[in-house]
C-alpha atoms as a PDB file:
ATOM      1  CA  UNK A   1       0.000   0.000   0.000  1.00  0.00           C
ATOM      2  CA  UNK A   2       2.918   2.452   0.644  1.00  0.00           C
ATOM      3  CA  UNK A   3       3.818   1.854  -2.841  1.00  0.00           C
ATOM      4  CA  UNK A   4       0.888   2.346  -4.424  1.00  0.00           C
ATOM      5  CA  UNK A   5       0.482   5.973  -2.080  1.00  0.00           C
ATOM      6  CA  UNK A   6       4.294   7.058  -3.488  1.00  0.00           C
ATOM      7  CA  UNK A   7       2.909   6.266  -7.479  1.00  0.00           C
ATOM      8  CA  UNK A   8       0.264   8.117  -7.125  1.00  0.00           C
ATOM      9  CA  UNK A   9       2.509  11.336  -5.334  1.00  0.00           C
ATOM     10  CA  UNK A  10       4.735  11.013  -7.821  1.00  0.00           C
ATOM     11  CA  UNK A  11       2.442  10.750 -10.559  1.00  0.00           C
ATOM     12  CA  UNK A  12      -0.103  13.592  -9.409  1.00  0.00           C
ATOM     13  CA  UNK A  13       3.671  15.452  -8.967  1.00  0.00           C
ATOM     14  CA  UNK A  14       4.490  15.287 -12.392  1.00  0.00           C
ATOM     15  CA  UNK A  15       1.526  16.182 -14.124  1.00  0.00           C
ATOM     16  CA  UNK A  16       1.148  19.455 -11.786  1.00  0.00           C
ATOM     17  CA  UNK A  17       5.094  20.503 -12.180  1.00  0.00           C
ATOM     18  CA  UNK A  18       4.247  20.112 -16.307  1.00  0.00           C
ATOM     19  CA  UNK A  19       1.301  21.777 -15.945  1.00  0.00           C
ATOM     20  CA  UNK A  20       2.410  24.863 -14.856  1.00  0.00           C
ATOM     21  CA  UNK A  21       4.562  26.129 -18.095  1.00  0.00           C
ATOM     22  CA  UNK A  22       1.220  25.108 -19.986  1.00  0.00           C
ATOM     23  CA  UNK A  23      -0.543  27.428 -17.637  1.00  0.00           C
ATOM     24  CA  UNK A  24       0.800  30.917 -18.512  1.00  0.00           C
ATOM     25  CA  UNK A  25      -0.353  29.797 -22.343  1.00  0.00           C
ATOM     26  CA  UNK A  26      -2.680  32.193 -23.360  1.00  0.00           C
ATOM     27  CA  UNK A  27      -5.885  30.825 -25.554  1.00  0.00           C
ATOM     28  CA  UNK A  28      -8.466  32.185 -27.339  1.00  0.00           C
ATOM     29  CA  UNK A  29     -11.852  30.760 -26.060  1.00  0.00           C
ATOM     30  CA  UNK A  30     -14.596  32.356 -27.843  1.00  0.00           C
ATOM     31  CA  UNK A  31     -16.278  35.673 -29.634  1.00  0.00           C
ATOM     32  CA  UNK A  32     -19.404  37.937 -29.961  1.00  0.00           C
ATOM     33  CA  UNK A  33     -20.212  37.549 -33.074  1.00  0.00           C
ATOM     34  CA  UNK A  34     -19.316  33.800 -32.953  1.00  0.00           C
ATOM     35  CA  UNK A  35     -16.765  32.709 -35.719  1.00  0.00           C
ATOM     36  CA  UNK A  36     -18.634  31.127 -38.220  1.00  0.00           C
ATOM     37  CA  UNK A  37     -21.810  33.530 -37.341  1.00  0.00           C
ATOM     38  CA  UNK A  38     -24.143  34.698 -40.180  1.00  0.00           C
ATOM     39  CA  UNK A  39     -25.596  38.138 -39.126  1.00  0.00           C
ATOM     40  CA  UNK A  40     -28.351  40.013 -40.618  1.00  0.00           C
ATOM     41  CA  UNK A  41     -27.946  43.304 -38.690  1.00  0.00           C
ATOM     42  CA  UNK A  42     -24.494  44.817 -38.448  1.00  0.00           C
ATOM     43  CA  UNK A  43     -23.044  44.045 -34.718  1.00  0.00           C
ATOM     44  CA  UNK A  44     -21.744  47.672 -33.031  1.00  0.00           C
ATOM     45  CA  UNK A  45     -18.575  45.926 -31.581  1.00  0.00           C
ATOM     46  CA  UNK A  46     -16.411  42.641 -32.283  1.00  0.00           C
ATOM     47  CA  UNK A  47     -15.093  41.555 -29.044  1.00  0.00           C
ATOM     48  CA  UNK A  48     -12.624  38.350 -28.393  1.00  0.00           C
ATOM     49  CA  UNK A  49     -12.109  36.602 -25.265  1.00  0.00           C
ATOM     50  CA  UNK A  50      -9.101  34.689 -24.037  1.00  0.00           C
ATOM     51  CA  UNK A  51      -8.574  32.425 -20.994  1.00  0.00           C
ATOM     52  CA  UNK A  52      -5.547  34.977 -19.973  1.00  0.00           C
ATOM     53  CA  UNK A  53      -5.597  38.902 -19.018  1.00  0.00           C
ATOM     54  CA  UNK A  54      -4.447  40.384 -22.137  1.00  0.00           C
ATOM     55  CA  UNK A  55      -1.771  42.901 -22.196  1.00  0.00           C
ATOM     56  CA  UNK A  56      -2.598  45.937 -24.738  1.00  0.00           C
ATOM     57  CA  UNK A  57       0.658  46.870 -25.585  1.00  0.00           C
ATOM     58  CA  UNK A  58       1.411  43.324 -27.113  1.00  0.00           C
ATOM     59  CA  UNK A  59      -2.528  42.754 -28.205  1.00  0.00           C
ATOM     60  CA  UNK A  60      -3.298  43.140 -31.896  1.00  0.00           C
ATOM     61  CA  UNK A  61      -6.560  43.409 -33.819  1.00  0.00           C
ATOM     62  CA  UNK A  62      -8.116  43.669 -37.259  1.00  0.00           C
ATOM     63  CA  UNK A  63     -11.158  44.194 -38.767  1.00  0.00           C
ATOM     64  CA  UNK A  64     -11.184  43.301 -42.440  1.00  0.00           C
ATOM     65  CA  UNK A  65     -14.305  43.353 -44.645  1.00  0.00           C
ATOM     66  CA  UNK A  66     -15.330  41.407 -47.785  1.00  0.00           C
ATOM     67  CA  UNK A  67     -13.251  44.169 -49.877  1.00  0.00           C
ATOM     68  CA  UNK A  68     -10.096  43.057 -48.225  1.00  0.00           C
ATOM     69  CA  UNK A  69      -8.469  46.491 -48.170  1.00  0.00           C
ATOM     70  CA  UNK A  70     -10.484  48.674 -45.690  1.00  0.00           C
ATOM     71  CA  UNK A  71     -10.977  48.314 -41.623  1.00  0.00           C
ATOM     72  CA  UNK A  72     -14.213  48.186 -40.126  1.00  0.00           C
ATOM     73  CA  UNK A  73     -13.124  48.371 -36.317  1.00  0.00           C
ATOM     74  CA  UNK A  74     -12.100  51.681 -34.171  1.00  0.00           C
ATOM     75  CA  UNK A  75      -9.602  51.746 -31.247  1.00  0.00           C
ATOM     76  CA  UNK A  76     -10.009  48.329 -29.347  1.00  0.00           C
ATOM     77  CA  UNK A  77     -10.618  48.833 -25.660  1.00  0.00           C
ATOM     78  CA  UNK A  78      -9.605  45.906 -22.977  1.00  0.00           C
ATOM     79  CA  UNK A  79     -11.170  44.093 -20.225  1.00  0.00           C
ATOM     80  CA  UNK A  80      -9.168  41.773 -18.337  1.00  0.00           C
ATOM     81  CA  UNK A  81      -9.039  38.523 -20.963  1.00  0.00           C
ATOM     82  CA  UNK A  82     -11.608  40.726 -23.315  1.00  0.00           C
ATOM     83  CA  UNK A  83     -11.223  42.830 -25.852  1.00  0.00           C
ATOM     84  CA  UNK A  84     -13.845  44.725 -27.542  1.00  0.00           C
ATOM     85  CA  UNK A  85     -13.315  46.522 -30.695  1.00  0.00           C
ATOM     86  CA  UNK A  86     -16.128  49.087 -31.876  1.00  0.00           C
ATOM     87  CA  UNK A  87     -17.368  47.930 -35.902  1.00  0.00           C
ATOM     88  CA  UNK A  88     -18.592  49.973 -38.608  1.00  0.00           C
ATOM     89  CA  UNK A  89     -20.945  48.834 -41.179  1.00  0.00           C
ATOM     90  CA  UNK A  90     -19.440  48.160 -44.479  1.00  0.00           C
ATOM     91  CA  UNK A  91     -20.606  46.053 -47.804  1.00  0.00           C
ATOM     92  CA  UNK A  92     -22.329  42.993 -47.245  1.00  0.00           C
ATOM     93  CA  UNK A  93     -20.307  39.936 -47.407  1.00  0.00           C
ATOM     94  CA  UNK A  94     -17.446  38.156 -45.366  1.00  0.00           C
ATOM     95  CA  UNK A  95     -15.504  39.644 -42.329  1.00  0.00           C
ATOM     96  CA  UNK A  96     -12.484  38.361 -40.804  1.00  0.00           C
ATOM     97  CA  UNK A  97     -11.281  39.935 -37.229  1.00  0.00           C
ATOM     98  CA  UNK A  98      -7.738  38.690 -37.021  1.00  0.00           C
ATOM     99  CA  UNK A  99      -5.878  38.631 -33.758  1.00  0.00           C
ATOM    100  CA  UNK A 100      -2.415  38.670 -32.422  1.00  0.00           C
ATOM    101  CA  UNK A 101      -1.693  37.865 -28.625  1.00  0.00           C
ATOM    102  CA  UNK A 102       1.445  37.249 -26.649  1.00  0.00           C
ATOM    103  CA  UNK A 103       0.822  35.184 -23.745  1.00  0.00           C
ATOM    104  CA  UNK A 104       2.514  35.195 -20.177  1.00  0.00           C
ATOM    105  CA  UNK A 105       5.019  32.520 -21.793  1.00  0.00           C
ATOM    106  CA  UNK A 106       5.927  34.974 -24.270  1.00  0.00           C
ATOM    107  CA  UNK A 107       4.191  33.056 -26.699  1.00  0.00           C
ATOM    108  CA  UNK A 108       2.738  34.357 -29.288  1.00  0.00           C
ATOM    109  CA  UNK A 109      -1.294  33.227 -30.392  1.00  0.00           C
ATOM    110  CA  UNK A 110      -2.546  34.147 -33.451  1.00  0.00           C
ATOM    111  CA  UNK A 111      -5.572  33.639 -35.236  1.00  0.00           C
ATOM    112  CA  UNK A 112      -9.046  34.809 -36.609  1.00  0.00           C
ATOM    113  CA  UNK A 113     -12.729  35.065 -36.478  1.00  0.00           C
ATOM    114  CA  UNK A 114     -14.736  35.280 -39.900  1.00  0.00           C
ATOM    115  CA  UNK A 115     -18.366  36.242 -39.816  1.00  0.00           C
ATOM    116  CA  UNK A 116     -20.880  37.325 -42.839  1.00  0.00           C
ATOM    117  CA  UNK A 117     -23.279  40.261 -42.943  1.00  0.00           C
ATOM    118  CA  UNK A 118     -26.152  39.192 -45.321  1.00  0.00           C
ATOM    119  CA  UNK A 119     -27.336  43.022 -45.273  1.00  0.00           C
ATOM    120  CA  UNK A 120     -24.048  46.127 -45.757  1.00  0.00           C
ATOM    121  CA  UNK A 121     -24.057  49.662 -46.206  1.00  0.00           C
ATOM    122  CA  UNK A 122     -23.606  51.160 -49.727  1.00  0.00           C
ATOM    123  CA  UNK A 123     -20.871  52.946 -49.574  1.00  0.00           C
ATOM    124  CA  UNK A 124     -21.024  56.337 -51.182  1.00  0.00           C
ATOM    125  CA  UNK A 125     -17.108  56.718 -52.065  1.00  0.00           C
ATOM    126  CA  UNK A 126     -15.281  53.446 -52.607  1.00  0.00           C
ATOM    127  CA  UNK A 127     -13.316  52.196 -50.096  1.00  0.00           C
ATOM    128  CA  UNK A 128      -9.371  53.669 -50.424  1.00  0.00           C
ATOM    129  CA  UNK A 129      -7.391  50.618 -50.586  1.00  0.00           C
ATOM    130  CA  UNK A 130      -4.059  52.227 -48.462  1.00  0.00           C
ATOM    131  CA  UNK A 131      -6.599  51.963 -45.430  1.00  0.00           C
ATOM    132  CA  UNK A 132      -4.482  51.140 -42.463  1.00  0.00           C
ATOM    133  CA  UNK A 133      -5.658  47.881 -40.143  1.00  0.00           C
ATOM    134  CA  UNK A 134      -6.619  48.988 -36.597  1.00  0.00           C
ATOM    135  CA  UNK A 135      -4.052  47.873 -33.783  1.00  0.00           C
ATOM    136  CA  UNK A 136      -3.350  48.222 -30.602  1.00  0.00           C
ATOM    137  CA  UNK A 137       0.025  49.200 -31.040  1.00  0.00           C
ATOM    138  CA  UNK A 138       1.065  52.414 -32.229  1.00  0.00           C
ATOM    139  CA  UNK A 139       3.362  51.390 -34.907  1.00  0.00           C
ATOM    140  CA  UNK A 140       2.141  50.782 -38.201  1.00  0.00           C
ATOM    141  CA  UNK A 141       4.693  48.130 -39.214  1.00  0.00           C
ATOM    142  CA  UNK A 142       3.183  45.464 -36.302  1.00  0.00           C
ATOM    143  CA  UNK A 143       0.462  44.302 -38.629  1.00  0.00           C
ATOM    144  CA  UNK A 144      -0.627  41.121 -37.874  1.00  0.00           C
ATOM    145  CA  UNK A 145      -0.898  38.354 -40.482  1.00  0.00           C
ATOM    146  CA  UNK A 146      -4.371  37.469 -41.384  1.00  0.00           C
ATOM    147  CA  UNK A 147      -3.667  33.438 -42.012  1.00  0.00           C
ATOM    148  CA  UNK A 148      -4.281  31.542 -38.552  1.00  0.00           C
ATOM    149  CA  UNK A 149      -0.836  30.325 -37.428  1.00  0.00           C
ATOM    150  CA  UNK A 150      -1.049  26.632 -38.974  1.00  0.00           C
ATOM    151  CA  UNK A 151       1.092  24.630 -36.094  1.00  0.00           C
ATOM    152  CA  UNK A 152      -0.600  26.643 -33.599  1.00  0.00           C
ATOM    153  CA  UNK A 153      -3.559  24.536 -31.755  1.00  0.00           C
ATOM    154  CA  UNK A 154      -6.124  27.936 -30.667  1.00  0.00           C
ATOM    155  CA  UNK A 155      -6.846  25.693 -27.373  1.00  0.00           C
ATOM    156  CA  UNK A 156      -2.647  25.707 -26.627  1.00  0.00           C
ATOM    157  CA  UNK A 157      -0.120  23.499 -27.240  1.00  0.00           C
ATOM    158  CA  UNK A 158      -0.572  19.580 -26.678  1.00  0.00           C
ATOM    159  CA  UNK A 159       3.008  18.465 -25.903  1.00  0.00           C
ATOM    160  CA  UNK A 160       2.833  19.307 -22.756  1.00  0.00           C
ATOM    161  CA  UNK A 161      -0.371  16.958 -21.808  1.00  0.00           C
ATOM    162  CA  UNK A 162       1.083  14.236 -23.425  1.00  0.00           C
ATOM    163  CA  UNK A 163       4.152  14.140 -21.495  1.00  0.00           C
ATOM    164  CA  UNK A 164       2.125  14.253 -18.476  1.00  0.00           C
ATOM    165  CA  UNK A 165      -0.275  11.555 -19.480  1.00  0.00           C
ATOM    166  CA  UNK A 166       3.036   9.271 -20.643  1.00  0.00           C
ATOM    167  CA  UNK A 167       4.504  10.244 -16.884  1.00  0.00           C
ATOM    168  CA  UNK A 168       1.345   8.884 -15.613  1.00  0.00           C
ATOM    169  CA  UNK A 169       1.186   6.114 -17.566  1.00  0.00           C
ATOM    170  CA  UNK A 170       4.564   4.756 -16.649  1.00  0.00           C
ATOM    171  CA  UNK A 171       3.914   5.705 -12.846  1.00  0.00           C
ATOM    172  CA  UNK A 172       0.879   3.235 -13.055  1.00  0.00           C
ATOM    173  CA  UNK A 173       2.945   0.211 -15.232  1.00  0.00           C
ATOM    174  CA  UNK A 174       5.373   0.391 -12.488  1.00  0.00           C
ATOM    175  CA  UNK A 175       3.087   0.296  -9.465  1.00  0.00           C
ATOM    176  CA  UNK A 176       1.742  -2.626 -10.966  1.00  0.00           C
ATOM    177  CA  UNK A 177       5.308  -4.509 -11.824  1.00  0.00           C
ATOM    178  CA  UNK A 178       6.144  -3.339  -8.325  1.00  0.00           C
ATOM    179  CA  UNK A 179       2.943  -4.800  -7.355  1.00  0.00           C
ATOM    180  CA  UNK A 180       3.057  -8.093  -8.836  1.00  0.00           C
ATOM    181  CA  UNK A 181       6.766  -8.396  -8.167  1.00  0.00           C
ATOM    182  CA  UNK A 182       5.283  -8.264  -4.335  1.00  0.00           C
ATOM    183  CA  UNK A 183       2.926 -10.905  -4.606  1.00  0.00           C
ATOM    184  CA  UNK A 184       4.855 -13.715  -6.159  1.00  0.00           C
ATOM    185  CA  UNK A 185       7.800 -13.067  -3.048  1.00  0.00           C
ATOM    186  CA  UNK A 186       5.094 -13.885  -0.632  1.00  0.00           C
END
């Protein structure tokens, strides 16, 4: 019995010291309008939420409409692990809000929501295609890419709950070995 109290120490040990790196990963974990969402009125604000407190200095959001070249979003205000950037109504037709965050790891999560208006304004003057995307940085040259980060899981990384569950895994095997070894002695 003192063996089998040690495993599961050990065991409920390593999963909580590799657990703790995975912790200070930032994730996205949902958005108003949802991604996916087909809207028939125009929503007044996009916002994103993430399981971390975002940092504005090193948070990064754009608002891209179906023309590809103008921003629909204003000055993005934050909330703890939200942030809420105000939209204005363009043409009909696809939207993507793309997002950059750096999480607590120094990580960096990127990604993007896509939602259709089926109704849009008309604009009156075409949209000017040098329109600049909305961030939360001052410096125009921190523009985020709009292609979700391909060997980036939006949940976190995996790695480190698979080492944990193989650390468990062997903790058990060798209880048991331990525990059979045991038995056939006595």
């Amino acid at each position: 019995m003192t063996a089998l109290t040690l495993g599961v120490i050990v065991g409920a040990l390593s999963v909580l010291l590799l657990a703790g790196p995975a912790a200070a990963h930032n994730s996205f974990t949902g958005s108003d309008p949802e991604n996916g969402a087909t809207l028939d009125k125009a929503p007044e604000t996009v916002q994103l939420r993430f399981l971390s407190r975002l940092d504005p200095a090193t948070t990064k959001v754009t608002v891209t409409g179906p023309d590809a070249a103008a921003t629909y979003g204003g000055e993005p205000t934050f909330d703890g692990n939200r942030v809420t950037v105000p939209f204005t109504l363009g043409p009909a037709g696809l939207y993507t809000v793309a997002y950059e965050v750096i999480s607590g790891d120094t990580h960096p999560i990127k990604g993007s929501v896509k939602f259709t208006l089926s109704v849009g304004a008309t604009p009156s003057v075409p949209p000017t295609p040098t329109a600049e995307p909305t961030t939360a940085s001052p410096s125009p040259s921190a523009t985020p890419s709009l292609a979700p980060a391909a060997a980036e899981n939006e949940d976190g990384p995996v790695w480190p709950w698979l080492i944990g569950g193989l650390v468990v895994l062997a903790a058990v095997v060798a209880l048991l070995a331990f525990g059979f070894a045991r038995r056939r002695r006595t």
